[in-house]
Protein backbone atom coordinates (compact mmCIF):
# COMPACT_ATOMS: atom_id res chain seq x y z
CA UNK A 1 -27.52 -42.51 -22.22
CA UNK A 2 -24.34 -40.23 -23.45
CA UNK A 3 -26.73 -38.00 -25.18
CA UNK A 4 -29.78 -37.59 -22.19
CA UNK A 5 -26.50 -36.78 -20.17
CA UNK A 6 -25.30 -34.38 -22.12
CA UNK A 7 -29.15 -33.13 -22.41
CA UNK A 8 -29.71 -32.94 -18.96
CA UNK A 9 -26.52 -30.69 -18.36
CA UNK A 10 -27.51 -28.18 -21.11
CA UNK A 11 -30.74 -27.92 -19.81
CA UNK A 12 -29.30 -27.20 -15.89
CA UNK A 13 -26.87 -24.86 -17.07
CA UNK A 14 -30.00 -23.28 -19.35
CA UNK A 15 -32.14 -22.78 -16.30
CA UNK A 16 -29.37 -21.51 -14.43
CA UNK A 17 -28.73 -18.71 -16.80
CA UNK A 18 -32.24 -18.17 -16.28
CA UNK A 19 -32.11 -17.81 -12.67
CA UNK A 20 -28.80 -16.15 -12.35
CA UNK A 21 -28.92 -12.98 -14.58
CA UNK A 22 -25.16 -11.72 -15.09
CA UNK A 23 -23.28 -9.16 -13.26
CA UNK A 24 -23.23 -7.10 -15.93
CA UNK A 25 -27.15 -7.51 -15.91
CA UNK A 26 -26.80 -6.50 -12.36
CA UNK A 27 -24.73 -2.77 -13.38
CA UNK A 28 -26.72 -2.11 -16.34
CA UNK A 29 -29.91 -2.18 -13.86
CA UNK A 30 -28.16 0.12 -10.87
CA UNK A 31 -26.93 2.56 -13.61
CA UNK A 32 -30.09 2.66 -14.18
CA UNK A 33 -31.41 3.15 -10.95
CA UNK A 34 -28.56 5.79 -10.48
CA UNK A 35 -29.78 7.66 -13.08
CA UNK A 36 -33.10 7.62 -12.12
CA UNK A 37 -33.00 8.54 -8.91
CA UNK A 38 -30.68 11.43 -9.91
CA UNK A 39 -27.78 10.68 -8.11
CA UNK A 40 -24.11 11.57 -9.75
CA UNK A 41 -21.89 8.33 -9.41
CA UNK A 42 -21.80 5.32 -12.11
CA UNK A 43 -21.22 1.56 -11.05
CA UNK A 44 -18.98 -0.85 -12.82
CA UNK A 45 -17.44 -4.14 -12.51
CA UNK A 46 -15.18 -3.87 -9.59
CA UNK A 47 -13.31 -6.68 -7.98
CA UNK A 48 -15.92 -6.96 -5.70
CA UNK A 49 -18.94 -7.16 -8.11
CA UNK A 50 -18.26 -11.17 -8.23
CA UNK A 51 -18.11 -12.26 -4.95
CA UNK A 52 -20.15 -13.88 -2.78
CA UNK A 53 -22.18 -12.66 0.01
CA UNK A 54 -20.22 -15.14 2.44
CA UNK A 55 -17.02 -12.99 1.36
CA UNK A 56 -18.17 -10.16 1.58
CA UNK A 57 -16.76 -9.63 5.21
CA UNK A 58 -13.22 -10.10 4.29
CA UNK A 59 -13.36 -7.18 2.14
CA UNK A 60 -14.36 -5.02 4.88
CA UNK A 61 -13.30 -5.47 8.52
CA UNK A 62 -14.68 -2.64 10.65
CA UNK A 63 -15.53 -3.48 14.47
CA UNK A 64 -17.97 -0.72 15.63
CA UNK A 65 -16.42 0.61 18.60
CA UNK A 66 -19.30 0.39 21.26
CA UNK A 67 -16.70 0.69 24.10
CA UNK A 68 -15.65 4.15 22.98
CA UNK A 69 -19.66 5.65 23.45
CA UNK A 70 -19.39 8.42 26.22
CA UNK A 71 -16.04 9.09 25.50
CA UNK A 72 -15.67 12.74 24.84
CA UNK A 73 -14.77 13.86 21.21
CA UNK A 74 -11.87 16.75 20.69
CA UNK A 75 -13.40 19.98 21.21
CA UNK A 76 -10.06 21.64 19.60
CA UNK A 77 -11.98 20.30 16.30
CA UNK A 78 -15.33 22.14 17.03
CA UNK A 79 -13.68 25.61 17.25
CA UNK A 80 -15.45 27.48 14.20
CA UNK A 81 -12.59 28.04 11.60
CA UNK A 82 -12.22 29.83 8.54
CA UNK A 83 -11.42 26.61 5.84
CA UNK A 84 -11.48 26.54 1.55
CA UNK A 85 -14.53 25.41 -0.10
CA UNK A 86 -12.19 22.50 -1.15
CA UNK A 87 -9.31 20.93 0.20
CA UNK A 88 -7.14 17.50 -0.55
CA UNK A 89 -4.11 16.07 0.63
CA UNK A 90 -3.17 14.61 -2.23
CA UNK A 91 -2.90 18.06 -4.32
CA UNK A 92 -1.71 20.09 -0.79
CA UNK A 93 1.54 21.84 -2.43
CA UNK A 94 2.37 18.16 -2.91
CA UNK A 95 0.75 14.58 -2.24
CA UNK A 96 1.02 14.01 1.24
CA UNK A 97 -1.04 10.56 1.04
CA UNK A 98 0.68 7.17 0.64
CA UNK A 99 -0.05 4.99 -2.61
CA UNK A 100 -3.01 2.72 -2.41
CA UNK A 101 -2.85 -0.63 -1.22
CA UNK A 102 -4.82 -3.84 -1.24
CA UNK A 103 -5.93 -5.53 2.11
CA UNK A 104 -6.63 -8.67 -0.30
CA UNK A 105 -3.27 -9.90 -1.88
CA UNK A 106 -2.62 -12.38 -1.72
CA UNK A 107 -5.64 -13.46 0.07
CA UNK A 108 -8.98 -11.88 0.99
CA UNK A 109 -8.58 -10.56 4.80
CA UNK A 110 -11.19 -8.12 6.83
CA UNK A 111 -7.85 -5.94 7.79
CA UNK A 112 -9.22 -2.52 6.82
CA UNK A 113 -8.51 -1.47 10.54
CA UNK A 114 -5.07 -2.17 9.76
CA UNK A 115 -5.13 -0.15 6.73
CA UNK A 116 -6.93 2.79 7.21
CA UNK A 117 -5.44 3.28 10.22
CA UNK A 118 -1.39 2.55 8.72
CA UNK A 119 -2.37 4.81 5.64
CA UNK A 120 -3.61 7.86 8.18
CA UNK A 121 -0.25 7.10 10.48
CA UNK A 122 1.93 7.67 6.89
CA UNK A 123 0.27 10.75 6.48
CA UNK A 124 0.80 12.55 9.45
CA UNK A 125 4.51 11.48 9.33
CA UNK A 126 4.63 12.99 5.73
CA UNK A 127 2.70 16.01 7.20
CA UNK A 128 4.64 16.47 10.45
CA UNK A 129 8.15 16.26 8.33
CA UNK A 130 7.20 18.39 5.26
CA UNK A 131 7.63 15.36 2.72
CA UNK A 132 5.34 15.08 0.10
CA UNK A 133 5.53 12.78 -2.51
CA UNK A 134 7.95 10.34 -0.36
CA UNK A 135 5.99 6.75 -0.74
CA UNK A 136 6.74 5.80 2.71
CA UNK A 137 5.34 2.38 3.55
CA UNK A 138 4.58 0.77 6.95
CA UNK A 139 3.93 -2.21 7.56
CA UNK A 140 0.37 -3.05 8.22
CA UNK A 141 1.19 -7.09 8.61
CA UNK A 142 2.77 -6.13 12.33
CA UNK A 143 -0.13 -3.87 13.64
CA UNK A 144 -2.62 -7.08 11.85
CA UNK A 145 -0.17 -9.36 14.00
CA UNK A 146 1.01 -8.05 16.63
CA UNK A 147 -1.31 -5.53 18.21
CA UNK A 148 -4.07 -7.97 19.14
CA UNK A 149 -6.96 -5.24 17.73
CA UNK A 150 -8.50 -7.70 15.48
CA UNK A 151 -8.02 -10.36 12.55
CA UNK A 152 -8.97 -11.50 9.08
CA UNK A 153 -12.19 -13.47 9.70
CA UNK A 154 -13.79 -11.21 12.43
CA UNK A 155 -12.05 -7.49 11.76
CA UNK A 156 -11.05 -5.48 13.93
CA UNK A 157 -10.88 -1.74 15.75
CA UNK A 158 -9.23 1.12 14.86
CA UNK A 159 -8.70 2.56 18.43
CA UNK A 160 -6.84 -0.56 19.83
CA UNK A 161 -4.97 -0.18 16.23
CA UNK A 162 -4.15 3.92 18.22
CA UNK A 163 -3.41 2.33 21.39
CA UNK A 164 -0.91 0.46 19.79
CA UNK A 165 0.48 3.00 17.56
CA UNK A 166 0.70 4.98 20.34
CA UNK A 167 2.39 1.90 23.27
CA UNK A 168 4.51 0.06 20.61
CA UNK A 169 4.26 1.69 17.04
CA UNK A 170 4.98 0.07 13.30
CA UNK A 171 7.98 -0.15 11.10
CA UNK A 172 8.85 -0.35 7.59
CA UNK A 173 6.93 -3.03 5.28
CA UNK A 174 10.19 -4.49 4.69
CA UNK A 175 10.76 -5.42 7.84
CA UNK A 176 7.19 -7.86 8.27
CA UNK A 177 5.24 -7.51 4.44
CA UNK A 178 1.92 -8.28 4.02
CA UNK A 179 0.50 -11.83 4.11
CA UNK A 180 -3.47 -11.40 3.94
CA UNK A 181 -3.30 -13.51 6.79
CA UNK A 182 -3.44 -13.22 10.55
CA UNK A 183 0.40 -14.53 11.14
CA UNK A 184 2.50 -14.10 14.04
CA UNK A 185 4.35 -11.43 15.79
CA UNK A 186 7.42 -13.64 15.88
CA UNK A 187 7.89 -13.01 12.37
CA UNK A 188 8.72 -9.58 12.03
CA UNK A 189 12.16 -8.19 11.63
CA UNK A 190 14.15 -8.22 15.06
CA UNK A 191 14.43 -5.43 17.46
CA UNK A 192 11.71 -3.55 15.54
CA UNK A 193 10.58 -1.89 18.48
CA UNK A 194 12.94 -0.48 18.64
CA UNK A 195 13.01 1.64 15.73
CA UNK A 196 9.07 1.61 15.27
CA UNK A 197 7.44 4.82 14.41
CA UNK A 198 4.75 6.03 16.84
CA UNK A 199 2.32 8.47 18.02
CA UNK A 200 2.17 10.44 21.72
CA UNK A 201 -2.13 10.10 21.65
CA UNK A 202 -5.38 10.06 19.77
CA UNK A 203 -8.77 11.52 19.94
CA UNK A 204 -12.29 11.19 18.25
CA UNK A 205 -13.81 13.60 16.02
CA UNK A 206 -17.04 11.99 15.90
CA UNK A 207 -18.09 9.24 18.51
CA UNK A 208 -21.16 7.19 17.37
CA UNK A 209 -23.22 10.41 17.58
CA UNK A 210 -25.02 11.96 14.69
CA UNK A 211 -21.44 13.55 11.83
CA UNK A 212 -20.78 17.02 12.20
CA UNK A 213 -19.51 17.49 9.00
CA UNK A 214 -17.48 20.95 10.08
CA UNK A 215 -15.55 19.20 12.95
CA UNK A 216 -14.80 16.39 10.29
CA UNK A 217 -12.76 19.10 8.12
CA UNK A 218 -11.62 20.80 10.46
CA UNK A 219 -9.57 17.62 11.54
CA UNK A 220 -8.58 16.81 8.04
CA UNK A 221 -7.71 20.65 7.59
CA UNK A 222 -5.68 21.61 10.53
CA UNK A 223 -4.27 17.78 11.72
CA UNK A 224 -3.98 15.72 8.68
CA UNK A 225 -6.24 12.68 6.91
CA UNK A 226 -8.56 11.31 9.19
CA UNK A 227 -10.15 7.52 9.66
CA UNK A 228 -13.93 7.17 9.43
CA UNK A 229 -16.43 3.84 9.88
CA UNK A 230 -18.86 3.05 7.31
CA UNK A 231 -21.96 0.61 6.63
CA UNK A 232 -21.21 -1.26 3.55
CA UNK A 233 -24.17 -1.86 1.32
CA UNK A 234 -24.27 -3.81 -1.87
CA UNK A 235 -24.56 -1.25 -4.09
CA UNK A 236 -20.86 0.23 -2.72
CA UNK A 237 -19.17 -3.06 -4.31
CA UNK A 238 -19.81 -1.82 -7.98
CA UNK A 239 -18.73 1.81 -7.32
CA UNK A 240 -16.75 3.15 -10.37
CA UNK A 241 -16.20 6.62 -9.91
CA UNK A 242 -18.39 9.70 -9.11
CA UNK A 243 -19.99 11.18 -6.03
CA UNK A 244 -21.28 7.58 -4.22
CA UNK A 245 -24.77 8.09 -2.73
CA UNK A 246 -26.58 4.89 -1.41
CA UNK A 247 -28.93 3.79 -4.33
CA UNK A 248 -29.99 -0.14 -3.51
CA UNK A 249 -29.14 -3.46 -2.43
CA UNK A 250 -29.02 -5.13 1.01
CA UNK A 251 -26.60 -3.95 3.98
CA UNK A 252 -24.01 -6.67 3.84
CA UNK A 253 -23.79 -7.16 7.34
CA UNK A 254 -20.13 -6.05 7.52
CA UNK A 255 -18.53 -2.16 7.66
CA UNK A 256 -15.55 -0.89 6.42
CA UNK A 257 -12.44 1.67 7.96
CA UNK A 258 -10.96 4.21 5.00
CA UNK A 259 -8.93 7.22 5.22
CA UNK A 260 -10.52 10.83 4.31
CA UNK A 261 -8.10 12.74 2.27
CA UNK A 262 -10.41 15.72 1.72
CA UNK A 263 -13.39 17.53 0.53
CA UNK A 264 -15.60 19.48 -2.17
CA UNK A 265 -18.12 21.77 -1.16
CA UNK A 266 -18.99 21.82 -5.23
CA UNK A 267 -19.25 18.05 -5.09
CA UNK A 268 -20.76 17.83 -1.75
CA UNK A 269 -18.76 15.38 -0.94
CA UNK A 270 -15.64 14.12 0.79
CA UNK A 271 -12.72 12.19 -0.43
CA UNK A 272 -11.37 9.32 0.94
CA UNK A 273 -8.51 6.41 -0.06
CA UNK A 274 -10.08 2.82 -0.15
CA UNK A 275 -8.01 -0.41 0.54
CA UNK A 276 -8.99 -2.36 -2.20
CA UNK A 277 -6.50 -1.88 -4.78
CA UNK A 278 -6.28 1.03 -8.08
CA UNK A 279 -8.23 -1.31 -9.51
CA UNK A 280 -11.89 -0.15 -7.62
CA UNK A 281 -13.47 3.05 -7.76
CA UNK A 282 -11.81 6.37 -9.04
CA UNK A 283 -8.39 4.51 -9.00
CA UNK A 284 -8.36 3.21 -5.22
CA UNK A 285 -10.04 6.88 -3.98
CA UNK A 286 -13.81 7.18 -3.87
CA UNK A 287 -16.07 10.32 -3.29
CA UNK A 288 -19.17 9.97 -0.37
CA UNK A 289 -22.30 12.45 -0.54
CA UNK A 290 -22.28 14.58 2.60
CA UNK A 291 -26.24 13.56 2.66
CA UNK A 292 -24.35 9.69 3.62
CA UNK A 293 -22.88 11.37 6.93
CA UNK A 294 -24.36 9.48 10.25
CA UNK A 295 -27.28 10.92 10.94
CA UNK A 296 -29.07 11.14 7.99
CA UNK A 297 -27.62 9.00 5.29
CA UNK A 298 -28.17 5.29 5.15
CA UNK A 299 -24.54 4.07 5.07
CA UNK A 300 -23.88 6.00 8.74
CA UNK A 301 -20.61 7.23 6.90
CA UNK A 302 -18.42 8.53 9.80
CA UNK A 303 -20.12 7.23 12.97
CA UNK A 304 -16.56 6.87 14.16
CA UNK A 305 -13.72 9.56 13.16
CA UNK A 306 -10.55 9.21 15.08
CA UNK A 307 -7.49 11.63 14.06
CA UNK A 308 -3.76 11.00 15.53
CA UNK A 309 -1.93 13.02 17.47
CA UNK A 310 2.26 14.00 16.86
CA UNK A 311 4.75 11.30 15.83
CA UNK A 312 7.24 9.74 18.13
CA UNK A 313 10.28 9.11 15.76
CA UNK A 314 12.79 11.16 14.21
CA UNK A 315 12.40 11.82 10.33
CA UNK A 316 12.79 9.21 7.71
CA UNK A 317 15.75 9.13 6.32
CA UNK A 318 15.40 10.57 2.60
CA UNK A 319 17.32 9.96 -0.30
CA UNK A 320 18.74 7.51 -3.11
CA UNK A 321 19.10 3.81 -2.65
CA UNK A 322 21.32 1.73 -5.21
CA UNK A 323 21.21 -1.75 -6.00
CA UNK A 324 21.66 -3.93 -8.02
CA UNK A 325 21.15 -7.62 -10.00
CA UNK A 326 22.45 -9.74 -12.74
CA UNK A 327 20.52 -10.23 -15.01
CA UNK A 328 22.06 -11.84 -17.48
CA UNK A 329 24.09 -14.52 -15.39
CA UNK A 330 27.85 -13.81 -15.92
CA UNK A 331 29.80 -16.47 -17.90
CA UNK A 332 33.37 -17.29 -18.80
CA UNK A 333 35.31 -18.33 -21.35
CA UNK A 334 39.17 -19.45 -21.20
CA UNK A 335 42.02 -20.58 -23.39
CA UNK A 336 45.22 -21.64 -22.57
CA UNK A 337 48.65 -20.15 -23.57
CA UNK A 338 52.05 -21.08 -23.18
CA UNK A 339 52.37 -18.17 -20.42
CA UNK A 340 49.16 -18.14 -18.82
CA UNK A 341 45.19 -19.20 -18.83
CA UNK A 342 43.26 -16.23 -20.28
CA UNK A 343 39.59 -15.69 -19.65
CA UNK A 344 36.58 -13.56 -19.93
CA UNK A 345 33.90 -12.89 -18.17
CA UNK A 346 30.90 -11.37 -19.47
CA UNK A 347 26.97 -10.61 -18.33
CA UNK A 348 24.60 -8.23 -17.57
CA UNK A 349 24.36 -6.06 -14.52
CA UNK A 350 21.21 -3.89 -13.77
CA UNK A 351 20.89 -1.22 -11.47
CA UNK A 352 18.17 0.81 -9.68
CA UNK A 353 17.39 3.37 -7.64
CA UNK A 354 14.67 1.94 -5.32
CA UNK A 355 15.08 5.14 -3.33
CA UNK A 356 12.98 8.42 -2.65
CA UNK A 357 15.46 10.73 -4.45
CA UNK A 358 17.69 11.07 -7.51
CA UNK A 359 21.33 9.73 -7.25
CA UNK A 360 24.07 11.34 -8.31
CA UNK A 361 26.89 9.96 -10.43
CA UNK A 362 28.61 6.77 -9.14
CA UNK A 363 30.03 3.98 -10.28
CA UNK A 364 29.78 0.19 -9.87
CA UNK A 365 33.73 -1.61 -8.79
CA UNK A 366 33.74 -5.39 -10.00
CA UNK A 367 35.81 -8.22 -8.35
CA UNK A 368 36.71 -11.61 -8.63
CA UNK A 369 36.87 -14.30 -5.87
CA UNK A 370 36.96 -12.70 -2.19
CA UNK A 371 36.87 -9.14 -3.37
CA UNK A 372 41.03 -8.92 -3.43
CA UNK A 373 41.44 -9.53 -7.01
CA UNK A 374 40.12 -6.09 -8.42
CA UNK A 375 39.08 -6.37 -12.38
CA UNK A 376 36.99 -3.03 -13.15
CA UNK A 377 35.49 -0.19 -12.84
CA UNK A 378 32.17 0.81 -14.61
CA UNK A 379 30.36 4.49 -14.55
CA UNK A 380 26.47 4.54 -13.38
CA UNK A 381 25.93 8.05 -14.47
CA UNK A 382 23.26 9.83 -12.24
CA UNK A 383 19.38 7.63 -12.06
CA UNK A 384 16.58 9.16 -10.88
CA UNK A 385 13.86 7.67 -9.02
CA UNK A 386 12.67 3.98 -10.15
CA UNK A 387 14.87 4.18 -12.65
CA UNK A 388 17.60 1.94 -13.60
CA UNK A 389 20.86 1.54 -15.81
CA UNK A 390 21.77 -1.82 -17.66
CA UNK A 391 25.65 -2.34 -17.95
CA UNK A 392 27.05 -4.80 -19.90
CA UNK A 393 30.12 -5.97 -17.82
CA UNK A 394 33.01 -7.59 -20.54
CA UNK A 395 36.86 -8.38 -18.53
CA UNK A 396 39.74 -10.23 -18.95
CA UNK A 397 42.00 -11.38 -16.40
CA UNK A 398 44.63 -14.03 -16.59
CA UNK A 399 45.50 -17.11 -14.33
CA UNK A 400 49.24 -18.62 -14.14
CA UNK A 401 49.70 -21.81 -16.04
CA UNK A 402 48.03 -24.69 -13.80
CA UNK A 403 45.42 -22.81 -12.03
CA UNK A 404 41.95 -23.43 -12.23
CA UNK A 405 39.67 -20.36 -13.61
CA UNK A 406 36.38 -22.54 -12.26
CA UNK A 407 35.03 -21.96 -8.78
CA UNK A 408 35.26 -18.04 -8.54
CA UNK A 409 32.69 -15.77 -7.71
CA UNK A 410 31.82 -12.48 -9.84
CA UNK A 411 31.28 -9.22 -6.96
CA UNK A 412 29.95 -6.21 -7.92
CA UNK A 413 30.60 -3.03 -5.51
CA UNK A 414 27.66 -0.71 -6.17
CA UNK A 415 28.53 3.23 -5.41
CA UNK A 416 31.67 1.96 -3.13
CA UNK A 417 32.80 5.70 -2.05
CA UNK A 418 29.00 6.42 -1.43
CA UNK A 419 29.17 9.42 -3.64
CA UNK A 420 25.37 9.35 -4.39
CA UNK A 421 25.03 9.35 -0.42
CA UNK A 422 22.04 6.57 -0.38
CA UNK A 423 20.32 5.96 2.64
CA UNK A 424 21.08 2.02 2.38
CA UNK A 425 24.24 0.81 1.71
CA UNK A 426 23.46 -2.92 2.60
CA UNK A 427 22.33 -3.72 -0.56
CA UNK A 428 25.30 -2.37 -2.70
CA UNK A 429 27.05 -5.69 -3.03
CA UNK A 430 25.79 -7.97 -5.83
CA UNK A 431 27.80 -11.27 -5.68
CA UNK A 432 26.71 -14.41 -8.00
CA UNK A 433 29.12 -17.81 -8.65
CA UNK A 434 30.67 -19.74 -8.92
CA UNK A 435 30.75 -18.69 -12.68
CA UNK A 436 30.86 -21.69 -14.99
């Protein structure tokens, strides 16, 4: 009986093998289609090449936005201008386009409205302040939570996400970080509002009528990154770099929201930052044929453009931020003399500048007990941006005879005269005890 099971389990496995040909299998045949069809883009294993087709609709997200048809588009964007043959954001005199984040950590979620629509608003407050380079990161989880425009399972649209970027705004990731899941307003940082960042208006570029591809830079050229709808096909899962053309495989059923950074007249093509992680396509970015433009290619790439208008908030602050953990937990050691109880501390303190600009020299003030007992004072040096500085904190300090040297707390004062003028000083005291 043992061995007819095990039989019987080889064989299932054998003709499922048979009847499931790998993924790989599955590439090596649309490379080959690719190439045969003479189009210029080459698939790959992605993290979407193994999912199923159920899931397929959490990687995507995009509501098409019926309600908007007859709305008129922005005629500013029509007016014939005289534009490059190429043109990116990310390599403008600087990068003014955010790093590239993942609508599926921890969990798959259809929130590409929320992203595409985040990543365009940190663009245009890069753009409208003259910072490039500056990282700045909004949180996506409050416009997913709080703005009512769509959710995980069903997706969502990107002009209630403008409505409310425009009535109530976003803050800082910080303040309500990403869950992958549709969560609850109530969770985000208090008073938010009141510091949110947001826009005075939107308009549409393209509304469900056949892409004009000049209006489309035009916007990107003279207002900033743009957000376009697309079909998503099978065949758009496995994308791994190169100009992306539709080739084969079914229409999944679901569409997808990303940001258009730019364009190549050389490549055809436009440029445009996915949601999916670095991990997919040409490190998070993609390239799309013009020929895929709605209208005439098969993916209806950019049936819906919408651009922002000007930001509501004053500038970001810019600048370093200090702080600072131990670790290598700090640890005593005492002996007792006939005048006093002796001790030393010792343990590792690391700092970093989690900040947007270099710091300049500073130095760290450590403490015992409720900050009054002052024990040393250690030089940071200057740290540039992500950076960090390991000190290895050694002191003595002595107790009178009969006093316990148990129970205190170690406190390190990071940058205390704010020399290196940081733009958060709430997380410049490290405190860890009591120290055994």
């Amino acid at each position: 009986m043992r061995r007819l099971i095990i039989f019987l389990l080889g064989f299932t496995g054998f003709i499922f093998l048979l009847a499931s040909p790998s993924y790989a299998n599955e590439i090596d045949d649309l490379n080959a289609a690719i190439q045969a069809q003479g189009a210029r883009w080459v698939a790959k294993e992605t993290p979407l090449s193994n999912i199923s087709k159920e899931e397929w609709g959490k990687w995507g997200g995009a509501l098409e936005d019926l309600d908007l048809l007859g709305m008129p588009v922005d005629s500013s964007f029509y007016i014939p201008l005289s534009i490059p043959s190429s043109f990116d954001w990310t390599n403008n005199s600087g990068n003014f386009v955010t790093s590239i984040k993942n609508q599926h950590s921890p969990l798959h979620c259809g929130s590409c409205w929320a992203f595409a629509t985040v990543a365009a608003f940190e663009s245009k407050i890069l753009i409208s302040y003259d910072m490039p380079w500056v990282d700045l990161n909004l949180s996506e989880q409050i416009v997913l939570s709080c703005s009512g425009a769509g959710d995980c399972e069903k997706g969502g649209y990107a002009w209630k996400v403008a409505d409310f970027l425009k009535s109530t705004g976003t803050y800082l990731e910080k303040c309500y970080p990403y869950t992958a899941t549709d969560g609850s307003c109530s969770q985000a940082c208090a008073n938010w509002q009141t510091n949110a960042y947001r826009i005075d208006g939107w308009s549409l570029v393209v509304n469900g009528n056949p892409a004009n591809l000049s209006a489309i830079k035009n916007a990107l050229y003279t207002n900033g990154p743009v957000v376009a709808w697309m079909k998503v096909y099978e065949d758009f899962n496995h994308y791994g770099g190169g100009v992306y053309s539709y080739i084969s495989g079914d229409y999944t059923g679901w569409n997808h929201f990303v940001l258009i950074v730019g364009w190549d007249d050389s490549k055809g093509a436009l440029k445009c930052k996915n949601s999916h992680g670095t991990g997919w396509g040409e490190e998070g970015f993609f390239w799309i044929s013009y020929n895929e433009l709605y209208g005439t290619g098969t993916t209806e790439f950019g049936k819906w453009v919408y651009a922002f208008g000007n930001v509501l908030q004053t500038p970001i602050t810019t600048g370093p931020d200090l702080t600072g953990e131990w670790t290598t937990k700090p640890q005593q050691t005492c002996r007792t003399t006939s005048k006093a109880t002796k001790c030393t501390v010792k343990g590792t303190l690391t700092i970093r500048n989690i900040g947007n600009r270099d710091a300049s020299s500073s130095y760290v003030e450590i403490y015992l007990s409720d900050g009054e007992d002052y024990l040393k004072r250690t030089s940071i040096g200057k740290l540039k941006v992500g950076r960090y500085k390991v000190l290895k904190i050694s002191i003595n300090y002595s107790l009178p005879i009969g006093q316990i040297a148990s129970g205190k707390y170690i406190i390190a004062v990071i940058d205390p005269e704010d020399t290196a003028v940081e733009t958060d000083e709430e997380n410049n005291v490290v405190v860890y005890g009591p120290i055994p």
